[in-house]
Structures are given as structure tokens and as C-alpha cells.
N, C-alpha and C. Protein backbone atom coordinates (compact mmCIF):
# COMPACT_ATOMS: atom_id res chain seq x y z
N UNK A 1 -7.39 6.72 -10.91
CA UNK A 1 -6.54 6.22 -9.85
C UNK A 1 -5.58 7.32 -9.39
N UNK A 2 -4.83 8.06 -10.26
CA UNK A 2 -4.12 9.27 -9.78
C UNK A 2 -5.21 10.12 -9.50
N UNK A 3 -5.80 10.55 -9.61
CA UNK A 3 -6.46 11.60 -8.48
C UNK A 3 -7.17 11.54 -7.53
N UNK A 4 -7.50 9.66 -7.36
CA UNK A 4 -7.83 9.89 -5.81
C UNK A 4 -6.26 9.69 -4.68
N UNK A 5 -5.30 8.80 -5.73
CA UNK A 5 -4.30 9.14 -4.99
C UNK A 5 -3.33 10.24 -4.59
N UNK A 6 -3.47 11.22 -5.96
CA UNK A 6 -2.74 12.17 -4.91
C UNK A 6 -3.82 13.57 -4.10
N UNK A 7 -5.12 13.24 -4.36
CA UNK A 7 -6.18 13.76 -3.56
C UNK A 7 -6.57 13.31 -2.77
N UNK A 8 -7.16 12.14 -2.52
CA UNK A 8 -7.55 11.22 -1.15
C UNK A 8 -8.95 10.88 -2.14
N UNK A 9 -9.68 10.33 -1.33
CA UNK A 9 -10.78 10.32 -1.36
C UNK A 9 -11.89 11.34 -1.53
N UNK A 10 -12.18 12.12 -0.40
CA UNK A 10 -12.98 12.91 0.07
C UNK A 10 -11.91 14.02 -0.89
N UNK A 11 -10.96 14.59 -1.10
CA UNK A 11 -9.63 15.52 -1.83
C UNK A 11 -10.32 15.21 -3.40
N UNK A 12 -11.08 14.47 -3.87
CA UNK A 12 -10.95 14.11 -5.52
C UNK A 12 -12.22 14.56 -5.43
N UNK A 13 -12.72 15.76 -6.17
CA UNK A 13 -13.99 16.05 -6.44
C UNK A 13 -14.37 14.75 -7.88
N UNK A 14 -15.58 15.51 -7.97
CA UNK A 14 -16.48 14.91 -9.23
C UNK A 14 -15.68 15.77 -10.54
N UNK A 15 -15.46 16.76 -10.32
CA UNK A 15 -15.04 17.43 -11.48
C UNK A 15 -13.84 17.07 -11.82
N UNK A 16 -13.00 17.00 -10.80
CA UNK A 16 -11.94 16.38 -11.18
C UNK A 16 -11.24 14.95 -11.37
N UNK A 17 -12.37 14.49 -11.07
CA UNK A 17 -12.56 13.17 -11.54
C UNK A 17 -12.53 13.02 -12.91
N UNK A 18 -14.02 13.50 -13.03
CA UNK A 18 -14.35 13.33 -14.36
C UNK A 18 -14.01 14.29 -15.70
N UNK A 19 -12.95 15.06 -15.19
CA UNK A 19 -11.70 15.71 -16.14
C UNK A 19 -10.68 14.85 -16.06
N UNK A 20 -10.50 14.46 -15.57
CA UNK A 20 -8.43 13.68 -15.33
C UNK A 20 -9.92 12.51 -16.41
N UNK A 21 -11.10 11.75 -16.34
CA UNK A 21 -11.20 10.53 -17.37
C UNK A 21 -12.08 11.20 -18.50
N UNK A 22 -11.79 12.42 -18.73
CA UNK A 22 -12.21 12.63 -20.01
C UNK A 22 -14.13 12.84 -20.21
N UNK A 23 -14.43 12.39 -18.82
CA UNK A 23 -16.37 11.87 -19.53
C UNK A 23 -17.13 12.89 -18.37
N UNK A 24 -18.65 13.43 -18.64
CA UNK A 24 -18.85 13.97 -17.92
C UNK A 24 -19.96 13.24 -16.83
N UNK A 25 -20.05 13.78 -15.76
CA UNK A 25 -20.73 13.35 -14.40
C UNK A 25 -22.26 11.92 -14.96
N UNK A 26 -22.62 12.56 -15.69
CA UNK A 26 -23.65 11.71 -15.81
C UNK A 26 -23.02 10.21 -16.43
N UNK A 27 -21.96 10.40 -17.43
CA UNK A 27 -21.31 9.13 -17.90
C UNK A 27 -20.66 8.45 -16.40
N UNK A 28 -19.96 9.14 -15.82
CA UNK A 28 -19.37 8.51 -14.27
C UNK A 28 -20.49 7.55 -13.47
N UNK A 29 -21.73 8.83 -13.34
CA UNK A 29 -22.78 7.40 -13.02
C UNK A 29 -23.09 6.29 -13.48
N UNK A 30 -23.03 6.86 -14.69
CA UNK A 30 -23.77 5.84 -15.95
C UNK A 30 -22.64 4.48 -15.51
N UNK A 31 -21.29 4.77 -15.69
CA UNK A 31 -20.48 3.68 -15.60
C UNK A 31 -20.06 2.63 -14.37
N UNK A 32 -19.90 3.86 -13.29
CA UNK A 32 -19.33 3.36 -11.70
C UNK A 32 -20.48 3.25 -10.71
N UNK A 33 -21.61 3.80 -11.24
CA UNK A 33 -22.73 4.11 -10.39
C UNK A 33 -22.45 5.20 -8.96
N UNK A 34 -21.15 5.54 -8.91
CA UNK A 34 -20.93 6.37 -7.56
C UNK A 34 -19.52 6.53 -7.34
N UNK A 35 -19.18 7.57 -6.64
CA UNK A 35 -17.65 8.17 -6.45
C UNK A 35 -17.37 6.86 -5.84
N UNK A 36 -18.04 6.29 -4.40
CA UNK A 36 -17.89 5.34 -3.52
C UNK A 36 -16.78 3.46 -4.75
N UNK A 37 -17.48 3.53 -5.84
CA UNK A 37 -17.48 2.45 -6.70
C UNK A 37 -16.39 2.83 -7.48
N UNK A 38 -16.02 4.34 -8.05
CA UNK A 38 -15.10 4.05 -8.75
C UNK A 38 -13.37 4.08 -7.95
N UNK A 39 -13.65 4.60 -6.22
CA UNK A 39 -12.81 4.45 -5.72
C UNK A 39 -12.51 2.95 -5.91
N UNK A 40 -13.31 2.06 -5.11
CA UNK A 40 -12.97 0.60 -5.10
C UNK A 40 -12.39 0.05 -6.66
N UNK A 41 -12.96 1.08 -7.64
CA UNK A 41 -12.10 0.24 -8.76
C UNK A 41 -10.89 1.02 -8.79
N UNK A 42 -10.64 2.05 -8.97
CA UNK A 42 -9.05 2.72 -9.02
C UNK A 42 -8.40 2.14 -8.07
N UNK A 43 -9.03 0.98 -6.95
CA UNK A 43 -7.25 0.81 -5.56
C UNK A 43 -7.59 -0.60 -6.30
N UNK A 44 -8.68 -1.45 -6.90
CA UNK A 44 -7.98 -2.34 -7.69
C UNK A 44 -7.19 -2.58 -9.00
N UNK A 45 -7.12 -1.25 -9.42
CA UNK A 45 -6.65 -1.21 -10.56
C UNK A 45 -4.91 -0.81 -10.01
N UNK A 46 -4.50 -0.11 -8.75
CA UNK A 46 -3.38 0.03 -8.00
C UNK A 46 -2.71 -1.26 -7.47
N UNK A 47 -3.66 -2.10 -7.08
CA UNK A 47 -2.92 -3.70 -6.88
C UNK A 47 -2.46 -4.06 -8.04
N UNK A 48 -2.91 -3.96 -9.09
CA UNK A 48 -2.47 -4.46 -9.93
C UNK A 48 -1.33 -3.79 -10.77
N UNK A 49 -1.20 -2.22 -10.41
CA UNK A 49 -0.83 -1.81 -11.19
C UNK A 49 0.94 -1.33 -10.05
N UNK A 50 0.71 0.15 -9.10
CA UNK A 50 1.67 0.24 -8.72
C UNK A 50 1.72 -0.69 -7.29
N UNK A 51 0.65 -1.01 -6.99
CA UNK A 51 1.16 -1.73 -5.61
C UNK A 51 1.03 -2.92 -5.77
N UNK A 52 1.47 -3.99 -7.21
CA UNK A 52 1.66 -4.76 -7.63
C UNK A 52 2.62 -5.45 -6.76
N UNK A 53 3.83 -4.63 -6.60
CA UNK A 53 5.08 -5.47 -5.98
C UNK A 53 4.54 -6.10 -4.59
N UNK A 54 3.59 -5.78 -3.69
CA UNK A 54 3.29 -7.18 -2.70
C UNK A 54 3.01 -8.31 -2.86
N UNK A 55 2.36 -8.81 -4.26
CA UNK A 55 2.47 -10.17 -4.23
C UNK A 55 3.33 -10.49 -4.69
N UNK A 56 4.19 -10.27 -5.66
CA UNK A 56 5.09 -10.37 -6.30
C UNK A 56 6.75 -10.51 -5.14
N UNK A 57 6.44 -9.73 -4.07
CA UNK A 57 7.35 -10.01 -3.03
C UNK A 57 7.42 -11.28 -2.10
N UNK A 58 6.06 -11.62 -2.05
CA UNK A 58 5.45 -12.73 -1.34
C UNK A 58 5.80 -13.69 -1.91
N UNK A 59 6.01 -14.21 -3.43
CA UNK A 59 6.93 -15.30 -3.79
C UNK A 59 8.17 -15.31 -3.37
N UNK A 60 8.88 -14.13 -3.00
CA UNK A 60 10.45 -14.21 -2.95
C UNK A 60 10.39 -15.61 -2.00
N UNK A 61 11.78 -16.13 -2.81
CA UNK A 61 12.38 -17.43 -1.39
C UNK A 61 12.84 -17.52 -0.48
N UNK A 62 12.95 -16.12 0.50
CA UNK A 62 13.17 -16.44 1.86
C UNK A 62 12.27 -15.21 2.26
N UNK A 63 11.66 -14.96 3.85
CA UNK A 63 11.24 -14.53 4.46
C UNK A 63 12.11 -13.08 4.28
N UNK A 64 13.82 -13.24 4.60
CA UNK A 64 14.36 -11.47 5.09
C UNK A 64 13.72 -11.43 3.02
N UNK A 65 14.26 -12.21 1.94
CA UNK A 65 14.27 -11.47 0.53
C UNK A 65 12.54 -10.71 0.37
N UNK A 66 11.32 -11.98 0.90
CA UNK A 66 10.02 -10.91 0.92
C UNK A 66 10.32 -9.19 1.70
N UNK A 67 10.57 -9.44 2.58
CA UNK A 67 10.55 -7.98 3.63
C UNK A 67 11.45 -7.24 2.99
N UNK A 68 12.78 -7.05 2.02
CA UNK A 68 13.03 -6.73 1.52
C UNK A 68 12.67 -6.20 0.00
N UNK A 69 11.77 -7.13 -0.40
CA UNK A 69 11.09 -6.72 -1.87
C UNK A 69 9.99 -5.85 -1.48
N UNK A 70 9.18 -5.70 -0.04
CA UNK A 70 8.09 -4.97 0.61
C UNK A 70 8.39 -4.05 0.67
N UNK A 71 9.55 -3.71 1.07
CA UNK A 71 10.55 -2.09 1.54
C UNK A 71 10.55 -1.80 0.59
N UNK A 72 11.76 -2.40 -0.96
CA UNK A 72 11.73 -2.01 -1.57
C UNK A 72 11.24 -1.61 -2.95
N UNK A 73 10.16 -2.53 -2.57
CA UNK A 73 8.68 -2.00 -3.42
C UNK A 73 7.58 -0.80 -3.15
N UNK A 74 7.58 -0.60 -1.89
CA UNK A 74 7.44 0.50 -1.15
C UNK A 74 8.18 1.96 -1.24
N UNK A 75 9.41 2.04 -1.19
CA UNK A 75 10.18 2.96 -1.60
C UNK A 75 9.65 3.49 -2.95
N UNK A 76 10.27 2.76 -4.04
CA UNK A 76 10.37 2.69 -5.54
C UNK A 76 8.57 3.22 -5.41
N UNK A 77 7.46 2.92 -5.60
CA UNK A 77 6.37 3.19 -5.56
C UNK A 77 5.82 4.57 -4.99
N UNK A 78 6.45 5.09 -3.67
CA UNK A 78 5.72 5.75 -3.63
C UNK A 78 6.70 7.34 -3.94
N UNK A 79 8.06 6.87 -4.36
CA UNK A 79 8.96 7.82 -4.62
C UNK A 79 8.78 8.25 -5.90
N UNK A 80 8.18 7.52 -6.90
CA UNK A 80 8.05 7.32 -8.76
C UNK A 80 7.67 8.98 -8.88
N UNK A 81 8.83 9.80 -9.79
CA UNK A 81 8.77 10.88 -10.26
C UNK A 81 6.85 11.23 -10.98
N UNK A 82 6.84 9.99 -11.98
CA UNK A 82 5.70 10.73 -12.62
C UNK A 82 4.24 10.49 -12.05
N UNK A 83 4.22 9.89 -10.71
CA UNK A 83 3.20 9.45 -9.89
C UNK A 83 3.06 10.34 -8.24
N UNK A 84 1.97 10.73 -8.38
CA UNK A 84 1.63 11.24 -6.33
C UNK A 84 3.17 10.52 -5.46
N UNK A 85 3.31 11.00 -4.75
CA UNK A 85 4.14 10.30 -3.74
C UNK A 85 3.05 9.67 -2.89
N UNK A 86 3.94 8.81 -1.90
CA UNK A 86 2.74 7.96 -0.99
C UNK A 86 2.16 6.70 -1.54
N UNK A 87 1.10 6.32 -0.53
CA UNK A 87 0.27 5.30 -1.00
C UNK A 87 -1.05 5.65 -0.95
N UNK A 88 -1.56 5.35 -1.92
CA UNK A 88 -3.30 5.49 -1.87
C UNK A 88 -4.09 4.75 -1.06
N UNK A 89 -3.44 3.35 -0.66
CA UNK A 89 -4.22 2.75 0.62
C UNK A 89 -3.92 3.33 1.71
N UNK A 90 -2.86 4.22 1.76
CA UNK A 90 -2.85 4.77 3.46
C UNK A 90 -3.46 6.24 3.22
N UNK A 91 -3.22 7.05 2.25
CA UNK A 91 -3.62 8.41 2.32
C UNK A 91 -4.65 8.53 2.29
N UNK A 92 -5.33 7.59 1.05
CA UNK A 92 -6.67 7.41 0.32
C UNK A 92 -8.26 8.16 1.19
N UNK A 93 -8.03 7.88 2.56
CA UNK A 93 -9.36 8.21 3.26
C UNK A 93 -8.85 8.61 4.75
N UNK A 94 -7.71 9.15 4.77
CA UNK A 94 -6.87 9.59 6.25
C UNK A 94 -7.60 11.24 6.68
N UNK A 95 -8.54 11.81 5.94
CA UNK A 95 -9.55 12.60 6.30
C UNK A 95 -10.39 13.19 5.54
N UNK A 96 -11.26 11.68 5.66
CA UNK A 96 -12.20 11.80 5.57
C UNK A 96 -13.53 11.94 6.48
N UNK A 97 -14.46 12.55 6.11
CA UNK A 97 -15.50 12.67 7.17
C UNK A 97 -16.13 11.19 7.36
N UNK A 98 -17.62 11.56 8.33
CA UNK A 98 -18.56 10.63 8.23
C UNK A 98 -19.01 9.80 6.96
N UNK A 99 -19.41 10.90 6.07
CA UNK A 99 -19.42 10.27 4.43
C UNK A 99 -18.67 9.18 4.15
N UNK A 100 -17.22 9.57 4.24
CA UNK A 100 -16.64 7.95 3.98
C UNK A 100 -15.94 7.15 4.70
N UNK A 101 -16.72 7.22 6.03
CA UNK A 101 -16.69 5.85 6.61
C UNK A 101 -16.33 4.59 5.78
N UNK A 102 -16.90 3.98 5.06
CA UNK A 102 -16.92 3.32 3.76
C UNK A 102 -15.67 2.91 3.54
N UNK A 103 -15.13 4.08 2.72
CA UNK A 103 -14.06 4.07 1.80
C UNK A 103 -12.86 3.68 3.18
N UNK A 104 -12.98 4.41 4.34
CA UNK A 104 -11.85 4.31 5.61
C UNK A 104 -11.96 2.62 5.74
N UNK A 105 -13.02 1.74 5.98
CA UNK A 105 -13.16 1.07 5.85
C UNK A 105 -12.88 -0.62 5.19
N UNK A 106 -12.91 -0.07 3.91
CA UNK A 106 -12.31 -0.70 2.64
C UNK A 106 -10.72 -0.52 3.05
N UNK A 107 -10.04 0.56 2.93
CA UNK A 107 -8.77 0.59 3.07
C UNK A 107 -8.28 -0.36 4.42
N UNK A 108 -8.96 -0.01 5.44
CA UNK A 108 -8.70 -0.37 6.21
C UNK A 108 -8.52 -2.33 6.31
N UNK A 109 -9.47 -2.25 5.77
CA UNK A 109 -9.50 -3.94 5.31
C UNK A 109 -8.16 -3.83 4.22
N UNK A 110 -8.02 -3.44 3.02
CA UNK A 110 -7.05 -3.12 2.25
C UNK A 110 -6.00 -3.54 2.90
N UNK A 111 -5.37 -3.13 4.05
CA UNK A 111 -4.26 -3.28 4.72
C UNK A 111 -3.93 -4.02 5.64
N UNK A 112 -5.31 -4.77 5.88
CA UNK A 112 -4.94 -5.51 7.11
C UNK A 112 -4.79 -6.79 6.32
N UNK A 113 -5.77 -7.01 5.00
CA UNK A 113 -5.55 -8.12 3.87
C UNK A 113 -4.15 -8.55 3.82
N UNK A 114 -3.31 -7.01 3.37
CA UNK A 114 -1.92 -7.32 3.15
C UNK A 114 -1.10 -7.93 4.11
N UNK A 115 -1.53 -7.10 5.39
CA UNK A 115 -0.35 -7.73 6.45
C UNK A 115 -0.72 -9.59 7.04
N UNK A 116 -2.34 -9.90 6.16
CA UNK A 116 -2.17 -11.12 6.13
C UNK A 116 -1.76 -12.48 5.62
N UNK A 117 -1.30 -11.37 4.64
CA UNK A 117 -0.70 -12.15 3.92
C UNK A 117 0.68 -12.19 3.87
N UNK A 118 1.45 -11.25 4.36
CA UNK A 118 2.83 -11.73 5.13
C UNK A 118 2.51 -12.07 5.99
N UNK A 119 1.94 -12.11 6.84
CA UNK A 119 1.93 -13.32 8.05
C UNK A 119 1.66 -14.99 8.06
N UNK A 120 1.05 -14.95 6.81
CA UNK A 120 1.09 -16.30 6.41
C UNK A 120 2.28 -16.65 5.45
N UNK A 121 3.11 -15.90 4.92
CA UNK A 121 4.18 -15.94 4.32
C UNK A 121 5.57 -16.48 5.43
N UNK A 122 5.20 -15.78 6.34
CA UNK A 122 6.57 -15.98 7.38
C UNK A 122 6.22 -17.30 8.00
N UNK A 123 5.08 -17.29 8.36
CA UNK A 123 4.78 -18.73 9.02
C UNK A 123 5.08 -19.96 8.00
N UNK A 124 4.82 -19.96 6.73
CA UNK A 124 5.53 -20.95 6.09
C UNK A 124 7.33 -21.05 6.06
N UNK A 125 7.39 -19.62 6.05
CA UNK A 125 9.03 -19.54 6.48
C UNK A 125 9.83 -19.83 7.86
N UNK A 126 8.65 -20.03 9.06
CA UNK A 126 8.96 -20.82 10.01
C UNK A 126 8.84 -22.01 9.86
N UNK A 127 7.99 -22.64 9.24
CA UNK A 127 7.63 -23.95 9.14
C UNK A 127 9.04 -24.63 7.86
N UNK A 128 9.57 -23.83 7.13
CA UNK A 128 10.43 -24.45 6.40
C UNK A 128 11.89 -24.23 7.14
N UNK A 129 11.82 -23.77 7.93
CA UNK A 129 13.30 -23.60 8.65
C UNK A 129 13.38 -22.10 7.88
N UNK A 130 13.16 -21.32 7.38
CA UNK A 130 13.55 -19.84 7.20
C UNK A 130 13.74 -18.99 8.11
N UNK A 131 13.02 -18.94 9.40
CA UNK A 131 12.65 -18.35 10.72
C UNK A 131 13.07 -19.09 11.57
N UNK A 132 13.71 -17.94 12.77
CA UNK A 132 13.26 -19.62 13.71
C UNK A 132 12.29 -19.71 14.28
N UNK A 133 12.39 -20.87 14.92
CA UNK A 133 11.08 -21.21 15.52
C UNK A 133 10.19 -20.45 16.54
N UNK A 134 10.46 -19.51 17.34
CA UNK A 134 10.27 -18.69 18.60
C UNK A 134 9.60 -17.53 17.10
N UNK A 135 9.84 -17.35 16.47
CA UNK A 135 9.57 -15.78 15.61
C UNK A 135 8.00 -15.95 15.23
N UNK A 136 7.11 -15.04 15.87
CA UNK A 136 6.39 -14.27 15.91
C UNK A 136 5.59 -14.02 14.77
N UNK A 137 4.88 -14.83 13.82
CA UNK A 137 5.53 -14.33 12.29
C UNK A 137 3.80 -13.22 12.05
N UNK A 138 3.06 -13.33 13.25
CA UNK A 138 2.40 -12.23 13.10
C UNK A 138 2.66 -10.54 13.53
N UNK A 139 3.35 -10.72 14.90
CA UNK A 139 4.20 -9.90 14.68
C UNK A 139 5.21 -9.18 13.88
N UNK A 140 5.71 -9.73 13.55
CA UNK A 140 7.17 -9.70 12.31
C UNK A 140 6.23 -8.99 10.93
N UNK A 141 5.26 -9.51 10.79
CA UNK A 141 4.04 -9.01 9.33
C UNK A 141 3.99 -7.67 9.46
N UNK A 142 3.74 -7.40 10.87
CA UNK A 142 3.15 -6.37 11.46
C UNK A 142 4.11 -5.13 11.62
N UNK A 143 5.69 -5.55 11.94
CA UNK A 143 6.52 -4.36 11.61
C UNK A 143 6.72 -4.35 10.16
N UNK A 144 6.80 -5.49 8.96
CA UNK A 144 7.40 -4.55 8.04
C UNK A 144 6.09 -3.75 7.53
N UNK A 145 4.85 -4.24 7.54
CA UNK A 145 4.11 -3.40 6.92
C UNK A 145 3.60 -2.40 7.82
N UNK A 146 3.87 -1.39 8.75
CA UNK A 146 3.92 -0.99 9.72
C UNK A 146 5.20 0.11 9.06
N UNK A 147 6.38 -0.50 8.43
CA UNK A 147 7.49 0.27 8.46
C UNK A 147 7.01 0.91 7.18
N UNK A 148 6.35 -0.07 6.23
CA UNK A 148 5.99 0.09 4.79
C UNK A 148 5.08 1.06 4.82
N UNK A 149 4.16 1.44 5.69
CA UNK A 149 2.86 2.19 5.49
C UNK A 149 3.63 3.45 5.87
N UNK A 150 4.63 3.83 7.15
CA UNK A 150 4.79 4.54 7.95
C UNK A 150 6.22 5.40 6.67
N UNK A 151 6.91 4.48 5.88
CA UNK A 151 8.11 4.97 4.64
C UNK A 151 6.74 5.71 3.29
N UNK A 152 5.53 5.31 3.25
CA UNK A 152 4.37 5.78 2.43
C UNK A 152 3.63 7.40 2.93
N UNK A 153 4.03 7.27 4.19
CA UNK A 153 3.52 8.90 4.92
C UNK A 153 4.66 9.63 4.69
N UNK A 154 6.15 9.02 4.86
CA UNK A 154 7.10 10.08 4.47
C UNK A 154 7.45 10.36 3.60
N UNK A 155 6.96 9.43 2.03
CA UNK A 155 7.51 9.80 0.96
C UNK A 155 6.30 11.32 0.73
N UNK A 156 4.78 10.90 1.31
CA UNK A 156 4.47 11.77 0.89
C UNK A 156 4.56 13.10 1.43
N UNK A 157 5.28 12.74 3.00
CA UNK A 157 5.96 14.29 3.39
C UNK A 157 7.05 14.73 2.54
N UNK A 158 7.31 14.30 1.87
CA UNK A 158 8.13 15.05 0.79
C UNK A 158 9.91 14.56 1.14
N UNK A 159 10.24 13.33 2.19
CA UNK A 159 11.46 12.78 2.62
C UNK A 159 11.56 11.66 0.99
N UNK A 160 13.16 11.87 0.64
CA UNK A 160 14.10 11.24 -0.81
C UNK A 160 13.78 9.80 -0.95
N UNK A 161 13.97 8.83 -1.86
CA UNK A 161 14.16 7.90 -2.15
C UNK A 161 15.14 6.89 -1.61
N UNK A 162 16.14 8.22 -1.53
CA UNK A 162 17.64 7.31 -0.94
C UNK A 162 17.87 7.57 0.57
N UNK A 163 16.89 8.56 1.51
CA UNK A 163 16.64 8.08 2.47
C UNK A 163 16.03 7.55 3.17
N UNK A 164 14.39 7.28 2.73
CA UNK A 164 13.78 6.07 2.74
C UNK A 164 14.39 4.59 2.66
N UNK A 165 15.31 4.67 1.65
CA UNK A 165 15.77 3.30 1.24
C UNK A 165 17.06 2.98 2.65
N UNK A 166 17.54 4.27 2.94
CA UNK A 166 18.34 3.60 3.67
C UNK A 166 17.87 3.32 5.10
N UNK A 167 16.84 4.09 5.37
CA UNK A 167 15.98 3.71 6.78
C UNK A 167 14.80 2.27 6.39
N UNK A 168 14.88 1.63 5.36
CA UNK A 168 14.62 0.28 5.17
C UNK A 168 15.85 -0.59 5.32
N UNK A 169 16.81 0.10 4.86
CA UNK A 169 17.89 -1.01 5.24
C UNK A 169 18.75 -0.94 6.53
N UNK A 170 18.28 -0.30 7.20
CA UNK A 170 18.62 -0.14 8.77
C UNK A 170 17.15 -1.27 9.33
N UNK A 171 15.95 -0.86 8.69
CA UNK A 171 15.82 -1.72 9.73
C UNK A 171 15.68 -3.29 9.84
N UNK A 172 15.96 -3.24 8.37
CA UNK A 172 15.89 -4.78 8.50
C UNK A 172 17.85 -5.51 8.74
N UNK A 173 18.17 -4.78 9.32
CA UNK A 173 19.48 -5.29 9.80
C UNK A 173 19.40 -5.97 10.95
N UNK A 174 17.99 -5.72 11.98
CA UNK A 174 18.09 -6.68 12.84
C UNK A 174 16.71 -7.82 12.42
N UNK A 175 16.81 -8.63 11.11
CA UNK A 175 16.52 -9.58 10.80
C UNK A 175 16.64 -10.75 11.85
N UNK A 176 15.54 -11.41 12.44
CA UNK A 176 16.20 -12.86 12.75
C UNK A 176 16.42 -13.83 11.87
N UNK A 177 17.84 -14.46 12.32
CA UNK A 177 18.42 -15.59 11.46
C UNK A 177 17.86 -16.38 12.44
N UNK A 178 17.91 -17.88 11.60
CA UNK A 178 17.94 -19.12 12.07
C UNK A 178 19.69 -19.63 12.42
């Protein structure tokens, strides 16, 4: 999982694959059947592991506390000293060739999964009085994870923790209240 994240996809050879897990090329087949397979398992092993905090935000009890646990699960994640900066669903296949179409693919679904699932988050938060009623809540999905993907390109341009964090808390200052 760390070396296709802080390599990309198409960036993570075989060799260095199969040095960072210890086994050589023929065991990689033997196990994943293909670079293509063990990508899809290293970004599920990243849901679960550092990009855990989206579902875990998606319980919060109000709509601004989710978009806030998104930011700042986002931050914290892709800032983590002993980890790549960034995100592996956005970097993961951002150039790649024809070859991995695929993998661009997957991510691409990857992310649109997520932002559907804040969008069905806010819409229950319209429907409970959290939102008001006029709010957009596919739209609204769509900037924070939008802000979230876009704070994941700058951590890995090499921009701080604590200014990330504070350009999350600028922008959710224009929150709509009910």
C-alpha cells in the first residue's frame, strides 16, 4: 500500500513492490495474480486503514460535524510524518498511461463512491432539519470532497498541516445554517 501510494500506480515497479513485501515476482503472481489486483487490494486495505476516517465521519451528528471530520481526516492523513503525503485515490493513477486505464478507472469510481456517500449523508441532514431545505446536498458533497481531494494534491505538493487545516477552516465558515 505505501508504495503504490507514494509511487502511483504505473511509479511502483514489480521490484519494488515485491521488495517493500519481502517475496519475489513469481510469489506476487502466485498470490495477487497481477500488479492490476494487488493495487485493488492495497486501496482496500487504505479504506480501511488510513482513509478510514470517511466513514467514520459519515456517522458524525450533524452535516457541518461530517464535513468537518472529512477535512479533518483529510488533513491528518495525508500530512502523517511516517506515511507518503497525499492520497492514493487521487495520486494513485494521475499518470498513468493506456495500460492503466483500469486502475484510473477504479479510482475514479473510488471517488465518486465517496462523494456518494456524502450526498446521501446531507440529504438525510436535509430531511432531519440539519440543512435547509433549498441546500443542494449533491452539490454541497461535491465541494467538500472536491476541497478534500484538491487539500490531498497540496499536501503532496509539499504545503504544512497547519495550513491545510486552516484553509479547511476557512472554508467551511460559509456553512449553511438552518
Amino acid at each position: 500500500m505505501l508504495t503504490f501510494w507514494e509511487h502511483g500506480y504505473e511509479g511502483a515497479s514489480l521490484a519494488t513492490l515485491t521488495e517493500a513485501m519481502g517475496i519475489s515476482t513469481t510469489s506476487m503472481y502466485a498470490t495477487f495474480g497481477n500488479k492490476e489486483e494487488l493495487f485493488r487490494k492495497a486501496l482496500a486495505r487504505y479504506n480501511e486503514g488510513p482513509g478510514g476516517y470517511l466513514s467514520r465521519a459519515i456517522a458524525e451528528p450533524t452535516a457541518l460535524a461530517v464535513a468537518t471530520a472529512i477535512l479533518a481526516g483529510t488533513v491528518r492523513t495525508t500530512t502523517r510524518p511516517a506515511h507518503p503525503h497525499g492520497c492514493l485515490g487521487v495520486q494513485g493513477a494521475l499518470v498513468t498511461g493506456d495500460s492503466g486505464q483500469p486502475v484510473r478507472d477504479l479510482l475514479a469510481a473510488w471517488r465518486t463512491t465517496g462523494c456518494a456517500s456524502v450526498r446521501e449523508r446531507f440529504q438525510r441532514a436535509i430531511e432531519e432539519g440539519d440543512l435547509p431545505p433549498e441546500t443542494d446536498p449533491g452539490l454541497l458533497a461535491r465541494y467538500v470532497t472536491t476541497l478534500a481531494f484538491g487539500i490531498a494534491v497540496q499536501a503532496a505538493s509539499g504545503i504544512g498541516r497547519d495550513e491545510l487545516q486552516t484553509m479547511a477552516d476557512a472554508a467551511l465558515r460559509n456553512w449553511p445554517l438552518t
